[in-house]
PDB file of N, CA and C in Angstrom:
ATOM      1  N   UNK A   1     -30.884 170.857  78.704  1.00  0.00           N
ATOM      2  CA  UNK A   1     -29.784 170.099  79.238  1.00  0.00           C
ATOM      3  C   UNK A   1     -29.045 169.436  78.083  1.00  0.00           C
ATOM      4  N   UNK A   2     -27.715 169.495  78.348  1.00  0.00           N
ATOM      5  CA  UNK A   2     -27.109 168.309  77.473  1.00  0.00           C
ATOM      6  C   UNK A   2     -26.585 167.073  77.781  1.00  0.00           C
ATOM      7  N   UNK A   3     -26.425 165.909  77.132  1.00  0.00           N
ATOM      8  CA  UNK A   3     -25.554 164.937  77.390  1.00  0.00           C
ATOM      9  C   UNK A   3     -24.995 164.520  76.248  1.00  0.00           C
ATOM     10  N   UNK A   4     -23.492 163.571  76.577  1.00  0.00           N
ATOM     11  CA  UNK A   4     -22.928 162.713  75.617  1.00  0.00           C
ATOM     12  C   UNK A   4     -23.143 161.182  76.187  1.00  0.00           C
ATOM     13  N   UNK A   5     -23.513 160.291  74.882  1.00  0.00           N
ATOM     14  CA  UNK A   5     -23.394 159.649  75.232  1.00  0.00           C
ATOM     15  C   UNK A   5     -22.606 158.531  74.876  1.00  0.00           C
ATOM     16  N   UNK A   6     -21.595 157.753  74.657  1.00  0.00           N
ATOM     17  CA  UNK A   6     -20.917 156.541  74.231  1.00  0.00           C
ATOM     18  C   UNK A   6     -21.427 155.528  73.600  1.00  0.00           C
ATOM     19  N   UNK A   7     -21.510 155.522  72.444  1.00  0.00           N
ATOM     20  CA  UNK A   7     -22.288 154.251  71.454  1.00  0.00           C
ATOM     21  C   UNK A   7     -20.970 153.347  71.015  1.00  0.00           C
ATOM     22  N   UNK A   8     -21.973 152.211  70.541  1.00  0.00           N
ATOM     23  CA  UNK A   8     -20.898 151.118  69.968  1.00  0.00           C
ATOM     24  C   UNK A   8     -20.840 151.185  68.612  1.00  0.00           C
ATOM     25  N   UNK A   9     -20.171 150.434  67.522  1.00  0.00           N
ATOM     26  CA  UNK A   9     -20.537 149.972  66.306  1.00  0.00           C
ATOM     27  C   UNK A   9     -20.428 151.546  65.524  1.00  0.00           C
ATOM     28  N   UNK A  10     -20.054 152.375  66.181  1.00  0.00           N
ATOM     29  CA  UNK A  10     -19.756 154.057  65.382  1.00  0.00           C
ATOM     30  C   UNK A  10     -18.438 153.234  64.254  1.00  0.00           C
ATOM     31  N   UNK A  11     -18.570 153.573  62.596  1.00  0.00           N
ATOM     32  CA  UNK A  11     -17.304 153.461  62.054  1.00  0.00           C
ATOM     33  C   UNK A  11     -16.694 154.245  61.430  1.00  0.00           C
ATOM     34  N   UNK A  12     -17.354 155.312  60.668  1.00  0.00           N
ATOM     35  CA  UNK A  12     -17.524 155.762  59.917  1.00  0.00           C
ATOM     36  C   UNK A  12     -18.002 157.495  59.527  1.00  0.00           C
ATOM     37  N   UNK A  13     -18.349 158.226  58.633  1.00  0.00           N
ATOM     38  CA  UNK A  13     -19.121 159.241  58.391  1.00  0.00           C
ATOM     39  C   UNK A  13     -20.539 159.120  58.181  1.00  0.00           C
ATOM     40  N   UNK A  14     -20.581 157.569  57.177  1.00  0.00           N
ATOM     41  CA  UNK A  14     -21.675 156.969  56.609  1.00  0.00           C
ATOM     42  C   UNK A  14     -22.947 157.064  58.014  1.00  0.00           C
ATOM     43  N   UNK A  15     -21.945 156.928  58.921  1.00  0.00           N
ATOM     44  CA  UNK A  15     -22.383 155.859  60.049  1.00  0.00           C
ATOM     45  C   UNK A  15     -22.753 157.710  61.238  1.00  0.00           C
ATOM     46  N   UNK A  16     -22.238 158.695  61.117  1.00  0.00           N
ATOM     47  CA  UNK A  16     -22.348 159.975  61.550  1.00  0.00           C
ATOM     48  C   UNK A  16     -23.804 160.255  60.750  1.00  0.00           C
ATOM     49  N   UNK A  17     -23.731 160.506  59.527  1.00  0.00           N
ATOM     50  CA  UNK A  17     -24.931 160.783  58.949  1.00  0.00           C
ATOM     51  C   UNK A  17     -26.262 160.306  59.232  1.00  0.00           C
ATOM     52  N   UNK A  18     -26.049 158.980  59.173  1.00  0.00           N
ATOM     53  CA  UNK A  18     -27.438 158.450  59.445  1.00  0.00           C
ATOM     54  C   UNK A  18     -27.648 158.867  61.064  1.00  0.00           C
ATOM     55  N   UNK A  19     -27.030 159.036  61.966  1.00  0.00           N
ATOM     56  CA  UNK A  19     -27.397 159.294  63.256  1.00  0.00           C
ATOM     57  C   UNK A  19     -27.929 160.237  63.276  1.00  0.00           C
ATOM     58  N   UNK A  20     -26.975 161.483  62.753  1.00  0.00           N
ATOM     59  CA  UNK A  20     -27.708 162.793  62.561  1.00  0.00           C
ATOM     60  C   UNK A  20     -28.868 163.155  61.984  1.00  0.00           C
ATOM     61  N   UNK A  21     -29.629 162.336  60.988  1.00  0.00           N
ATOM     62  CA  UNK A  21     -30.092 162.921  60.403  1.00  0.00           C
ATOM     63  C   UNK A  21     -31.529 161.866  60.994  1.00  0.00           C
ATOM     64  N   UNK A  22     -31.545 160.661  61.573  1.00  0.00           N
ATOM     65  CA  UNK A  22     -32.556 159.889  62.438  1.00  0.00           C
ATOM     66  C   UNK A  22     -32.837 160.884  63.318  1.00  0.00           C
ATOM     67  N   UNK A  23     -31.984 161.185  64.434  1.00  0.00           N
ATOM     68  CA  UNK A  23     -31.916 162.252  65.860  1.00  0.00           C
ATOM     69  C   UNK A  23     -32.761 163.547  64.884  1.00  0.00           C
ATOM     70  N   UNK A  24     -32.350 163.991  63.618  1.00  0.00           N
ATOM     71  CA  UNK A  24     -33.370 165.047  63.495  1.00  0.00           C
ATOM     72  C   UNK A  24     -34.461 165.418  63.557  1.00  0.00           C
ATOM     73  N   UNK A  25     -35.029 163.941  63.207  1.00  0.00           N
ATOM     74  CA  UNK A  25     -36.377 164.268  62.870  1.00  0.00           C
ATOM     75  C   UNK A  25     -36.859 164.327  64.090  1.00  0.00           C
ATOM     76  N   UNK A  26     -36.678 163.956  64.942  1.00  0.00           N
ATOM     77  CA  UNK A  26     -37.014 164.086  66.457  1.00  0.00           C
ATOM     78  C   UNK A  26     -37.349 165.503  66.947  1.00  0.00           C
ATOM     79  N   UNK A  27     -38.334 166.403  67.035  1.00  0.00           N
ATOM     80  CA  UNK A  27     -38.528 167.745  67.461  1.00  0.00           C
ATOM     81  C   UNK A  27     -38.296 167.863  68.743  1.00  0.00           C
ATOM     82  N   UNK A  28     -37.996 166.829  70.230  1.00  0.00           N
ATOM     83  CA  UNK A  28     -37.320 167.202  71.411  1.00  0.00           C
ATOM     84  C   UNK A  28     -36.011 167.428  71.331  1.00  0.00           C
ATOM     85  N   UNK A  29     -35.207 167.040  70.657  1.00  0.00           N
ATOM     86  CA  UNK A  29     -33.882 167.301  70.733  1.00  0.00           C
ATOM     87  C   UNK A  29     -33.247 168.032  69.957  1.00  0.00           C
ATOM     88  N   UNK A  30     -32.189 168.982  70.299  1.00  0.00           N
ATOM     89  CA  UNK A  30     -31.346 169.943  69.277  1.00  0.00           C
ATOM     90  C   UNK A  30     -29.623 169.768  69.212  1.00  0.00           C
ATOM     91  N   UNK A  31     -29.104 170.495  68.603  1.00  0.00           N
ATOM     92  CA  UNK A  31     -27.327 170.576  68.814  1.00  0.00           C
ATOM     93  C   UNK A  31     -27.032 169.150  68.292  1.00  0.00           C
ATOM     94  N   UNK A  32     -27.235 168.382  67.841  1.00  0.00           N
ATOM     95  CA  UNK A  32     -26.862 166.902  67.483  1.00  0.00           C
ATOM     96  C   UNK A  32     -25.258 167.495  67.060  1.00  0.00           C
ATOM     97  N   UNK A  33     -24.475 165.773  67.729  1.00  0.00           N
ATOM     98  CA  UNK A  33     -23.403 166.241  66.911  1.00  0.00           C
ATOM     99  C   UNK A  33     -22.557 164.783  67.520  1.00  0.00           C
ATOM    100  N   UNK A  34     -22.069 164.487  66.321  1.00  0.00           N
ATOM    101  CA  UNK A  34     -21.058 162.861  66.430  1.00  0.00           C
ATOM    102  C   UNK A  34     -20.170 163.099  66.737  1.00  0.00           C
ATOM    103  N   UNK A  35     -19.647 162.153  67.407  1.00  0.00           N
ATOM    104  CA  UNK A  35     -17.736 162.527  67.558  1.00  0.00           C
ATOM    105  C   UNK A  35     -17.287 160.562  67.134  1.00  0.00           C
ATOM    106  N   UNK A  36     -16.894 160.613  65.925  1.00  0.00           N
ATOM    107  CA  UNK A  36     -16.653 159.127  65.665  1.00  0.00           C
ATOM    108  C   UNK A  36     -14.774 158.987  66.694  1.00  0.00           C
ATOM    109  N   UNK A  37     -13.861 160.175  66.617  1.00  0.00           N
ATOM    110  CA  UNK A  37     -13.034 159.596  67.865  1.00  0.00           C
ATOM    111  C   UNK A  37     -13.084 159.043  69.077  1.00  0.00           C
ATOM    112  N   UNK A  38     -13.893 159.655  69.760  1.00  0.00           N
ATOM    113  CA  UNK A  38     -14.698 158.857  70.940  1.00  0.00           C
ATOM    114  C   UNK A  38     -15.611 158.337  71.002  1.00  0.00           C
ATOM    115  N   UNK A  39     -16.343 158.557  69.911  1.00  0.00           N
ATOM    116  CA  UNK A  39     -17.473 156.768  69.773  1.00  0.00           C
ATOM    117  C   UNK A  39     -19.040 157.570  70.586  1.00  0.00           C
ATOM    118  N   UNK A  40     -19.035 158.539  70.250  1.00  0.00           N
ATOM    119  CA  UNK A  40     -19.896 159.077  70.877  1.00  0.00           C
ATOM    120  C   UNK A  40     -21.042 159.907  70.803  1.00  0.00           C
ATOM    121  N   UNK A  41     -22.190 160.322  70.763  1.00  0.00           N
ATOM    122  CA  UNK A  41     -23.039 161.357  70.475  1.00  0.00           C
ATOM    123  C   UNK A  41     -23.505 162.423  71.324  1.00  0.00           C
ATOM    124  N   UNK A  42     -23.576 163.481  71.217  1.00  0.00           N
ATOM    125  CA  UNK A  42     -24.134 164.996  72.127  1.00  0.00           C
ATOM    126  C   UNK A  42     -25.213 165.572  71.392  1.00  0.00           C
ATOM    127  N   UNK A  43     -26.212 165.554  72.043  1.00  0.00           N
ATOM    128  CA  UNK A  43     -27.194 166.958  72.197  1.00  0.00           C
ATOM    129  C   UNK A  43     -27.851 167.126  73.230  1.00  0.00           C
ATOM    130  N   UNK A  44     -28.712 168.314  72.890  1.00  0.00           N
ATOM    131  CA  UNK A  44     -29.252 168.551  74.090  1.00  0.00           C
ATOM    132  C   UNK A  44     -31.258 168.327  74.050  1.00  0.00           C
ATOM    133  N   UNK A  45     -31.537 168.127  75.318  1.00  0.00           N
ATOM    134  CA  UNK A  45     -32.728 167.690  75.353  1.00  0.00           C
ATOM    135  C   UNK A  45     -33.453 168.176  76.550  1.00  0.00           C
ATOM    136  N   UNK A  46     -35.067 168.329  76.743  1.00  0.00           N
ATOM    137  CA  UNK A  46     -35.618 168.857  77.879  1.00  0.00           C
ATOM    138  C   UNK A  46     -36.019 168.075  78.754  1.00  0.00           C
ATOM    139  N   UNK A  47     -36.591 167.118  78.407  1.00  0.00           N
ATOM    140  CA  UNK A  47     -36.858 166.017  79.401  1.00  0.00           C
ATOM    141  C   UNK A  47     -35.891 164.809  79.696  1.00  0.00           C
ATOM    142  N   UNK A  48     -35.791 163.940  80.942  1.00  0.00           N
ATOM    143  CA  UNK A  48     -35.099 162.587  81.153  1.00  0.00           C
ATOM    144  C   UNK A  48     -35.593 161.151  79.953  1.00  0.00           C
ATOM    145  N   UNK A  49     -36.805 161.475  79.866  1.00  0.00           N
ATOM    146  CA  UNK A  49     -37.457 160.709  78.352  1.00  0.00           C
ATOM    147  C   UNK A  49     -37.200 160.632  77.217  1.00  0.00           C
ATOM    148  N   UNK A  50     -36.369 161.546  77.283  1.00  0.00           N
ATOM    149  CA  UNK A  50     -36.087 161.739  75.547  1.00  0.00           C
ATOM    150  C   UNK A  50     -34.908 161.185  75.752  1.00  0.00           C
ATOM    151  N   UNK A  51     -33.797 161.267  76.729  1.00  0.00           N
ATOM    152  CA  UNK A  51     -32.693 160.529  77.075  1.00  0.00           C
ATOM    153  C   UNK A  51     -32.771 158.950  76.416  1.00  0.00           C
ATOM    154  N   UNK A  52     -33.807 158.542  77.379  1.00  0.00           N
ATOM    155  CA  UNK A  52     -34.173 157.128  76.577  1.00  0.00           C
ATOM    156  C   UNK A  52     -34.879 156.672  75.760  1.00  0.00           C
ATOM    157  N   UNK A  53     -35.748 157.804  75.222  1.00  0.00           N
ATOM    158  CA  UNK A  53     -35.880 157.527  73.761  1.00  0.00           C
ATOM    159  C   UNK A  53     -34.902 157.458  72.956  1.00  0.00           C
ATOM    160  N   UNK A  54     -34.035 158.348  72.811  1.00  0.00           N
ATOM    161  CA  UNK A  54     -32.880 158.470  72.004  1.00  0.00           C
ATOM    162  C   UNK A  54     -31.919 157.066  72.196  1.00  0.00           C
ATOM    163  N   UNK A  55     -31.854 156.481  73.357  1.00  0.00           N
ATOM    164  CA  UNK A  55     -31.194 155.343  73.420  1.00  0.00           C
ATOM    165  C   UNK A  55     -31.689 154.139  73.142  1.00  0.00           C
ATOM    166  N   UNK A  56     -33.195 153.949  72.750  1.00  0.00           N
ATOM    167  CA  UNK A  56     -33.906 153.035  72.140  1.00  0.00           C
ATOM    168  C   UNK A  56     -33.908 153.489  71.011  1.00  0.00           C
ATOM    169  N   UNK A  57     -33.897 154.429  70.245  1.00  0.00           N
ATOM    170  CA  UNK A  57     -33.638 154.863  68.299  1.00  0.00           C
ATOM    171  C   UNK A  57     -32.225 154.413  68.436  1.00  0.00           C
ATOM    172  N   UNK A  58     -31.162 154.644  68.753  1.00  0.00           N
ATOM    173  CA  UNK A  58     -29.650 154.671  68.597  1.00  0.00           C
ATOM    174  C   UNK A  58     -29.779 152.782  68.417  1.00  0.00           C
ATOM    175  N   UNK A  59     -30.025 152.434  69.232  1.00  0.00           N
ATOM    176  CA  UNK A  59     -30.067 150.439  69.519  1.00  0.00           C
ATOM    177  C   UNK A  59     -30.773 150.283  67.960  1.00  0.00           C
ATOM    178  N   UNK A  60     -31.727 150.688  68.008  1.00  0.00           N
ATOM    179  CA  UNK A  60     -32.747 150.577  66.751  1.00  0.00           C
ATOM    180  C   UNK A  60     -32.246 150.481  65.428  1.00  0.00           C
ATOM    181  N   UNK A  61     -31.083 151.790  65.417  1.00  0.00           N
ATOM    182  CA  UNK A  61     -30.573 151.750  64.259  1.00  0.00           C
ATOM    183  C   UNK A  61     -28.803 151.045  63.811  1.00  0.00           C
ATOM    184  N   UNK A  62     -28.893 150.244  65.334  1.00  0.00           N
ATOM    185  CA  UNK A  62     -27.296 149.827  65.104  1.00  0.00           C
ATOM    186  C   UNK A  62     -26.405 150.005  65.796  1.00  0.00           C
ATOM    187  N   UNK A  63     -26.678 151.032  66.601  1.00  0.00           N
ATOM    188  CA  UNK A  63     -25.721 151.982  67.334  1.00  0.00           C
ATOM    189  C   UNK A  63     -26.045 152.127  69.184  1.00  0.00           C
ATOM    190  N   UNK A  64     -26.316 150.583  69.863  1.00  0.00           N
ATOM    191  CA  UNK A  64     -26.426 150.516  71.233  1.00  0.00           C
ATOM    192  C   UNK A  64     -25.622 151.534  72.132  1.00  0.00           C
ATOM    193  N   UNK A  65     -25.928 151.730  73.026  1.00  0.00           N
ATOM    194  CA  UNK A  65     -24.853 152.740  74.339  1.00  0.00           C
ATOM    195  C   UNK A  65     -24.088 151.588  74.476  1.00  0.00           C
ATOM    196  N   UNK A  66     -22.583 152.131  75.119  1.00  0.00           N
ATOM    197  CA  UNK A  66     -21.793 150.998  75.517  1.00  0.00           C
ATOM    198  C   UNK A  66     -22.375 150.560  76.684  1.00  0.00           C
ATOM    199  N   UNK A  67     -22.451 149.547  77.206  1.00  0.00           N
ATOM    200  CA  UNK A  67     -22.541 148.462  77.922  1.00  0.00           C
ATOM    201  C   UNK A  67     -23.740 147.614  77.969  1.00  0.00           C
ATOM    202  N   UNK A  68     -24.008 147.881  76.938  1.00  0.00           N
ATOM    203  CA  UNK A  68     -25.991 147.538  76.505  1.00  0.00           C
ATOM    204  C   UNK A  68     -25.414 146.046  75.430  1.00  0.00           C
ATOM    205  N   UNK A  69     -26.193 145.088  75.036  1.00  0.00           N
ATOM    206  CA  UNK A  69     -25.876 144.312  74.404  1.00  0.00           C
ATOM    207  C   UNK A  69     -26.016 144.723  72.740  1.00  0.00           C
ATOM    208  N   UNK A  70     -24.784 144.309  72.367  1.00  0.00           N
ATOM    209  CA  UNK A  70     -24.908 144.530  70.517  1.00  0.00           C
ATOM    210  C   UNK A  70     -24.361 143.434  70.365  1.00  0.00           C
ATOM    211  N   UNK A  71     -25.960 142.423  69.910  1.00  0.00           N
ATOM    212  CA  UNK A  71     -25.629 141.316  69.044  1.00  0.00           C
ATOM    213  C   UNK A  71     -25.360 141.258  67.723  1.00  0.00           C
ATOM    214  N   UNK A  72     -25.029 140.326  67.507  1.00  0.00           N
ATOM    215  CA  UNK A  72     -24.904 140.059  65.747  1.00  0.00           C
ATOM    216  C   UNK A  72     -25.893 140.897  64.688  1.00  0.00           C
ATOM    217  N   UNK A  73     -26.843 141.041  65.201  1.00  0.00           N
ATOM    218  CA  UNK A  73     -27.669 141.242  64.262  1.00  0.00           C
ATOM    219  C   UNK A  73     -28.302 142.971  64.464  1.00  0.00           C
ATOM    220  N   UNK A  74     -27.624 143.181  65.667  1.00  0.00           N
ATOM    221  CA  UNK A  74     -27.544 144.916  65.967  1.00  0.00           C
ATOM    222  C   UNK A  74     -25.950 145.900  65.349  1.00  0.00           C
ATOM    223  N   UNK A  75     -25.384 144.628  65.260  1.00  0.00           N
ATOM    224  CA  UNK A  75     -24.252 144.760  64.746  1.00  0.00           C
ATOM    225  C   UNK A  75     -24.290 145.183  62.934  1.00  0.00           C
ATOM    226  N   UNK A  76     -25.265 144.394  62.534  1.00  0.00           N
ATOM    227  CA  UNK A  76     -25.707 144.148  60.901  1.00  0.00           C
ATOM    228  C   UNK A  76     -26.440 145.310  60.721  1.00  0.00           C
ATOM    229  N   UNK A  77     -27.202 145.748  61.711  1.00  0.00           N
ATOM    230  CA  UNK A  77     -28.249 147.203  61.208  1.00  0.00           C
ATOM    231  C   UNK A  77     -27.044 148.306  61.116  1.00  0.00           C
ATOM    232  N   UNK A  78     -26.370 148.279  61.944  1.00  0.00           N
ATOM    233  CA  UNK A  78     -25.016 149.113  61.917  1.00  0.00           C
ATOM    234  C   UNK A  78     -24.511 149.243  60.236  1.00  0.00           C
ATOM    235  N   UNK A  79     -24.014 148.259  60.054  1.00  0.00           N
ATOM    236  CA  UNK A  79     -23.358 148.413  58.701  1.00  0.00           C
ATOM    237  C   UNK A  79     -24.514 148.804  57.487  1.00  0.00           C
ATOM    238  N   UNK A  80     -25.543 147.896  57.650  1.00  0.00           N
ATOM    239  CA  UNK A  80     -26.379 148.946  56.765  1.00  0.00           C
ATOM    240  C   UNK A  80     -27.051 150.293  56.923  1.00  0.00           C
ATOM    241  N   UNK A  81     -27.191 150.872  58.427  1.00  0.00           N
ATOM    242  CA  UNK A  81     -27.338 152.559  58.286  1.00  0.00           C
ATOM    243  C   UNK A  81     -26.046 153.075  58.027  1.00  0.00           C
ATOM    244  N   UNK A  82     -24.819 152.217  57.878  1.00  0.00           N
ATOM    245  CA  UNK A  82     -23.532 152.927  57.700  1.00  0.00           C
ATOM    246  C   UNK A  82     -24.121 153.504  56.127  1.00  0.00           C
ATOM    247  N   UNK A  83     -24.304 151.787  55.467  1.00  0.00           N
ATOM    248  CA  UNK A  83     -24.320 152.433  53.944  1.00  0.00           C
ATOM    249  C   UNK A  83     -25.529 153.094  53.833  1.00  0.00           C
ATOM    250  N   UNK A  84     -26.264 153.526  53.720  1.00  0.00           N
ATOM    251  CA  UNK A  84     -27.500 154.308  53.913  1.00  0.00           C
ATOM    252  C   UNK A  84     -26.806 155.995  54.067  1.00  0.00           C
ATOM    253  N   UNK A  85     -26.046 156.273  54.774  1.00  0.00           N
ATOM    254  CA  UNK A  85     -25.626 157.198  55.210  1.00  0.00           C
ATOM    255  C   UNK A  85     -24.738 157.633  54.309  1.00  0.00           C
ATOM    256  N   UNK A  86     -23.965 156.643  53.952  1.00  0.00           N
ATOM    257  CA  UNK A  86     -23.138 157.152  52.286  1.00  0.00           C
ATOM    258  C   UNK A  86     -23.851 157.948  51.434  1.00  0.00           C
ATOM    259  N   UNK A  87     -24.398 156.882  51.031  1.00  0.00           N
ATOM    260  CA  UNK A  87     -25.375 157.123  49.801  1.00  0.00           C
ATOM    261  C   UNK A  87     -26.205 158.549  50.340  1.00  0.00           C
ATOM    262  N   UNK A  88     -26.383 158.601  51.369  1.00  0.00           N
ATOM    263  CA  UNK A  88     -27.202 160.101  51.204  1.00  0.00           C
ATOM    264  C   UNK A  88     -26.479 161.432  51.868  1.00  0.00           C
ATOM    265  N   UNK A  89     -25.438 161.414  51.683  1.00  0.00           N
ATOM    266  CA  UNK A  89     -24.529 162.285  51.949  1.00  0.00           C
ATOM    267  C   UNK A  89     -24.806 163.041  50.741  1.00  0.00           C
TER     268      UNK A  89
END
């Protein structure tokens, strides 16, 4: 199955990379793929679990679903997997 889903705090490429390359290491999920115009992420996955796993890593690293809370300080992990994501481009 696939889904997209709508994240917050997307700015960047910096900020594409590190998603992509967190979501990789993950062996349930495949097709990863950012769309920083719509603020959003797609792949595909086999179970409803991995759905929300993936949405507890995404929060984790900065990058909440929209309507989920991004405080200050979910806001701050954001900018540093942004730069993280530079640098390893």
């Amino acid at each position: 199955m696939n889904t997209t889903l709508k994240i917050q705090n997307l700015k960047c490429g910096g900020c594409t990379n590190t998603i992509v390359n967190k979501l990789s290491e993950l062996n349930y999920i495949s097709e990863i793929s950012v769309d920083n115009t719509n603020d959003s992420v797609s792949f595909n996955y086999s179970a409803e679990e991995d759905v929300e796993n993936i949405k507890v890593l995404l929060a984790k690293i900065g990058y909440p679903i929209v309507g989920e809370k991004n405080a200050l300080t979910t806001r701050a992990k954001s900018f540093v997997s942004c730069a993280v994501g530079r640098m390893s481009k």
